[in-house]
Protein backbone atom coordinates (compact mmCIF):
# COMPACT_ATOMS: atom_id res chain seq x y z
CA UNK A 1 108.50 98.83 74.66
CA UNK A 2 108.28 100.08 78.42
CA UNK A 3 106.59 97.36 80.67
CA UNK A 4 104.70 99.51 83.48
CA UNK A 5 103.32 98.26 87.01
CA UNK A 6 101.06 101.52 88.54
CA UNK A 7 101.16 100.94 92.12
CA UNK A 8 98.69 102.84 93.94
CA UNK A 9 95.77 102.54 96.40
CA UNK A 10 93.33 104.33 94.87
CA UNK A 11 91.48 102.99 91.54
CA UNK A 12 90.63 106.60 90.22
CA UNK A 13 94.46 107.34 90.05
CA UNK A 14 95.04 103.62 88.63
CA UNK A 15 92.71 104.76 86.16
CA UNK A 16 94.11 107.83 85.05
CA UNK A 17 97.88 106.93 84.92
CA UNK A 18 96.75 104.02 82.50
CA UNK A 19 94.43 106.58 80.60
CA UNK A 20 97.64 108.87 80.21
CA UNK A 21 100.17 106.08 79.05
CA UNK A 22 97.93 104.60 76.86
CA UNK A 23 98.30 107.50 74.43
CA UNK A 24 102.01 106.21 74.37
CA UNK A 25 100.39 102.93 73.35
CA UNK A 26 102.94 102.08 70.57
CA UNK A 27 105.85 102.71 73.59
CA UNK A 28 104.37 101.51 76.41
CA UNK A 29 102.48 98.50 77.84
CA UNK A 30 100.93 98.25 81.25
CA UNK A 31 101.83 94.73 82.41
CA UNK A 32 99.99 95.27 85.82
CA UNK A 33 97.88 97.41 88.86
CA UNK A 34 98.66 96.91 92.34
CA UNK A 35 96.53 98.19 95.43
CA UNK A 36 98.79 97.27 98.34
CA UNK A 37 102.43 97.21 98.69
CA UNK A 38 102.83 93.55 99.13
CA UNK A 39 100.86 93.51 95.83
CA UNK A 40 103.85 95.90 94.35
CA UNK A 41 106.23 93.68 95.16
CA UNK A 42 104.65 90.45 94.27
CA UNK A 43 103.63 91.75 90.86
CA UNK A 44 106.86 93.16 90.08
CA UNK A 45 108.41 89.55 90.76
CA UNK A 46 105.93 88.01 88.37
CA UNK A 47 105.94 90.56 85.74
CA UNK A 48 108.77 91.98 85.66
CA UNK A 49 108.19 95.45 84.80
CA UNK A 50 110.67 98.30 83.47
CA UNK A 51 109.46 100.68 85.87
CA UNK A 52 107.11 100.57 88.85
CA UNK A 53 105.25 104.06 89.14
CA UNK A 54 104.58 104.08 93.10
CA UNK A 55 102.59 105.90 95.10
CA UNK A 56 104.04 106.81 98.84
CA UNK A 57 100.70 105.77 101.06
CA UNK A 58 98.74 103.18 101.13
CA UNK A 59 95.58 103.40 103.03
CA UNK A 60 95.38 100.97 105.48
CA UNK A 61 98.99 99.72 105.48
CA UNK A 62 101.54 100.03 107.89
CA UNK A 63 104.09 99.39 105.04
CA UNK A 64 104.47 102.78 102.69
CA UNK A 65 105.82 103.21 99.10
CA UNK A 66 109.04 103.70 100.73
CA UNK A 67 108.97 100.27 102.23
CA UNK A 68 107.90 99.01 99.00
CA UNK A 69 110.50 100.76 97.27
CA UNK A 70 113.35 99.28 99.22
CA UNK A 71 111.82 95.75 98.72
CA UNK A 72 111.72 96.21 95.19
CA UNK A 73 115.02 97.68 94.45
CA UNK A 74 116.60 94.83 96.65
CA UNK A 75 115.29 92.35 93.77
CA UNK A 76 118.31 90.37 92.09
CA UNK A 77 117.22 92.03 88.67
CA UNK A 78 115.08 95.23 89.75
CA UNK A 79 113.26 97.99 87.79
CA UNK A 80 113.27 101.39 88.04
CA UNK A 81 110.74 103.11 90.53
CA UNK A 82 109.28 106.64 89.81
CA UNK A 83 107.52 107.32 92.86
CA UNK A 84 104.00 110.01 91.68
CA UNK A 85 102.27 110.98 94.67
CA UNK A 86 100.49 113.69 96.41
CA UNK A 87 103.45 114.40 99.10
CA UNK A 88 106.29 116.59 98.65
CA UNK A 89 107.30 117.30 102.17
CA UNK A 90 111.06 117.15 102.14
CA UNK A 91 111.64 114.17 104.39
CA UNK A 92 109.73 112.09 102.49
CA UNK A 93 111.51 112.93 99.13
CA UNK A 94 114.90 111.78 100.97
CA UNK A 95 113.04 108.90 101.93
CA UNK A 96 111.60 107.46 98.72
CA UNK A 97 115.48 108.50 97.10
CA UNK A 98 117.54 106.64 99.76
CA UNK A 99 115.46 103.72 99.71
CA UNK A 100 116.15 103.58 95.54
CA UNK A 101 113.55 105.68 93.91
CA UNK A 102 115.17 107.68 90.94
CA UNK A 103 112.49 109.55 90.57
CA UNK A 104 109.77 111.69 92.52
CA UNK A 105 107.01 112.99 90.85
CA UNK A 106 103.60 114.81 92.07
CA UNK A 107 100.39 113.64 90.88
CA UNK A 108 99.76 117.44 89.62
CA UNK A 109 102.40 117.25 87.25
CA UNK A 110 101.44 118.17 83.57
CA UNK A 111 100.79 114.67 81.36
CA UNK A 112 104.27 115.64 79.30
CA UNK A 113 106.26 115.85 82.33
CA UNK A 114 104.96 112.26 83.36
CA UNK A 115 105.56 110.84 80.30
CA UNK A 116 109.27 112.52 80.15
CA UNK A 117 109.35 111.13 83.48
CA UNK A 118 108.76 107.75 82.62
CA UNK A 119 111.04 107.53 79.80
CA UNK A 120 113.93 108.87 81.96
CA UNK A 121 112.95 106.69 84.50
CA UNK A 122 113.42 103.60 82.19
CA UNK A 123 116.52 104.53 80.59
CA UNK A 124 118.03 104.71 84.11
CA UNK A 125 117.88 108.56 84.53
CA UNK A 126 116.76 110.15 87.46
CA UNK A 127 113.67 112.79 87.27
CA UNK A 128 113.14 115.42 90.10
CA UNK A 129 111.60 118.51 89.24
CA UNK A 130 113.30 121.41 89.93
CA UNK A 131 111.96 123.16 92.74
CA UNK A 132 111.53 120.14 94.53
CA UNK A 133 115.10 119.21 93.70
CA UNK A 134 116.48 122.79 94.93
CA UNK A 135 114.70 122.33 98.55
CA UNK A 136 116.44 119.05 98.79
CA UNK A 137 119.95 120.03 98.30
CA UNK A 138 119.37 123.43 100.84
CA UNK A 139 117.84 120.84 103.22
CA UNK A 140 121.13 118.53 102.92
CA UNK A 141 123.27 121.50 103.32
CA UNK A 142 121.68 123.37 105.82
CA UNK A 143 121.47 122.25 110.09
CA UNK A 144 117.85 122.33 109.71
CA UNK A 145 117.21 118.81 110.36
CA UNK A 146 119.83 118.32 112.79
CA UNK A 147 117.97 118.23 115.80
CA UNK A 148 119.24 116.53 119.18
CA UNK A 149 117.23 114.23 120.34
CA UNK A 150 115.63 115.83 123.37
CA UNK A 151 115.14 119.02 120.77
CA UNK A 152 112.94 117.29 118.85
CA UNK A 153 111.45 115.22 121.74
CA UNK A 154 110.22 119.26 122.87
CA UNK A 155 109.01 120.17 119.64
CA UNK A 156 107.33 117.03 118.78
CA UNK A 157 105.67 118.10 122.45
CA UNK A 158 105.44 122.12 121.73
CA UNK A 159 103.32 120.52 117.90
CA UNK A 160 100.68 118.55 120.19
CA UNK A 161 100.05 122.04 121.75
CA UNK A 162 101.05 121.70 124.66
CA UNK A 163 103.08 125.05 126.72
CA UNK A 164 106.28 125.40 128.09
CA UNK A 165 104.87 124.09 131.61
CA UNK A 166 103.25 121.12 129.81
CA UNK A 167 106.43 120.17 127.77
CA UNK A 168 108.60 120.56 131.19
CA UNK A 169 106.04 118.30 133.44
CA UNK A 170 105.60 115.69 130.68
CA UNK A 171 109.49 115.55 129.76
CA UNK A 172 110.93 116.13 133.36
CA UNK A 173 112.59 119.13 132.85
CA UNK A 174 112.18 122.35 134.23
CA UNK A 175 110.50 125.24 132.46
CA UNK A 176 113.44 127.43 131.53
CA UNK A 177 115.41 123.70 130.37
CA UNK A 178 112.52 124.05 127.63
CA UNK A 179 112.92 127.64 126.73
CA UNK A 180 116.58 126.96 126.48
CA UNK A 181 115.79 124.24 124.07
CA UNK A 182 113.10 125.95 122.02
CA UNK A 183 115.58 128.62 121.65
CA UNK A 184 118.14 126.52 119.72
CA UNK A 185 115.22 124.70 117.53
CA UNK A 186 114.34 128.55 116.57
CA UNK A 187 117.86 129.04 115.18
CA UNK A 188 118.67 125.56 114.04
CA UNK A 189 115.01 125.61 111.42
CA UNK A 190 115.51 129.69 110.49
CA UNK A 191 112.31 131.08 112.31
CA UNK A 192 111.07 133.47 115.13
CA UNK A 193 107.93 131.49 116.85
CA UNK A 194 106.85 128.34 117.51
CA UNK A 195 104.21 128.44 115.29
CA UNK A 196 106.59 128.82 112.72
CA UNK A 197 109.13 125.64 114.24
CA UNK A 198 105.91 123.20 114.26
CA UNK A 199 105.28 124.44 110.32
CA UNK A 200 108.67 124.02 109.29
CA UNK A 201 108.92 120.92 111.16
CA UNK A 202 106.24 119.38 109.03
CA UNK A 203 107.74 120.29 106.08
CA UNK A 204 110.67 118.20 106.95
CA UNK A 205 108.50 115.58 108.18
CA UNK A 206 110.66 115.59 111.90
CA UNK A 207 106.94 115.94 113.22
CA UNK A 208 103.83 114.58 111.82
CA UNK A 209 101.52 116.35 109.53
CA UNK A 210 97.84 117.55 111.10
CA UNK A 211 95.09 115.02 110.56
């Protein structure tokens, strides 16, 4: 029998991870729901579940899935935590998997692929589909993310919309400092524009996503 803790802030999702696991009824057993990540971890202490499927935000909370994550794998005896959420940007995946996730799933998966998910999950496998699992590895090989510092501090600027002149004034620097800058973003992320940086900056999660 698989003991299962769903971990997620919304009670419609709650809902309809139990509703698909309890067609596994004779396999499974859902020992608990948890709303907030200090709920996660407190449950997970007290019931001690086989695996902890974990949602990345929590409304609300300054601590994420990621956090909670961490806190739970740090547990003298932990389970294992599939992380099913709406986000697939590629920093968060890295994220959720350094912090002890071993596995990442999107709440659009088909029911099967949860299921094989969860069974993977609690045999100690690790479950990451595989297109998601192919943009990982070309992120970890490629420079994309390898900003400098004062790179990124520019097109964390260049994202908020602000021009050249804006960037320069706000960081101190003078205009053609910023073009020289922008120019090696360009080449380091593989585009032509800024509008393309900012999107493919997003992706990575090195800037944050539009409200």
């Amino acid at each position: 029998m698989i003991r299962i803790l769903i971990a997620d802030d919304h009670a419609i999702v709650r809902a309809g991870l139990r509703a698909l696991l309890d067609r596994h009824s004779a396999e499974v057993e859902i020992v608990g729901e948890a709303a907030t990540v200090a709920d996660a971890v407190r449950l997970t202490v007290e019931v001690q579940p086989d695996v902890v499927l974990m949602d990345l935000r929590f409304s609300g909370e300054a601590e994420t899935g990621v956090d909670a994550t961490r806190r739970i794998r740090a547990l003298p005896q932990p389970p294992q935590v599939l992380v099913v959420t709406n986000y697939d940007t590629d920093h968060e995946i890295l994220r959720a998997l350094e912090a002890g996730a071993n596995g990442y799933l999107l709440k659009d998966a088909p029911p099967a692929e949860l299921w094989a998910a969860v069974r993977t999950a609690a045999a100690g496998g690790s479950t990451l589909p595989p297109a998601i699992a192919a943009r990982i590895l070309d992120t970890l090989r490629a420079p994309t993310a390898r900003l400098t510092p004062r790179e990124l501090e520019v097109l964390r600027s260049v994202a908020t919309g602000k021009s050249n002149r804006d960037v320069a004034r706000a960081l101190f620097l003078s205009e053609g400092t910023v073009k020289s800058h922008l120019v090696q973003v360009f080449a380091k992320l593989d585009v032509r524009s800024r509008t393309a940086a900012v999107a493919r900056a997003r992706q990575l999660g090195l800037v944050p996503l539009e409200s």
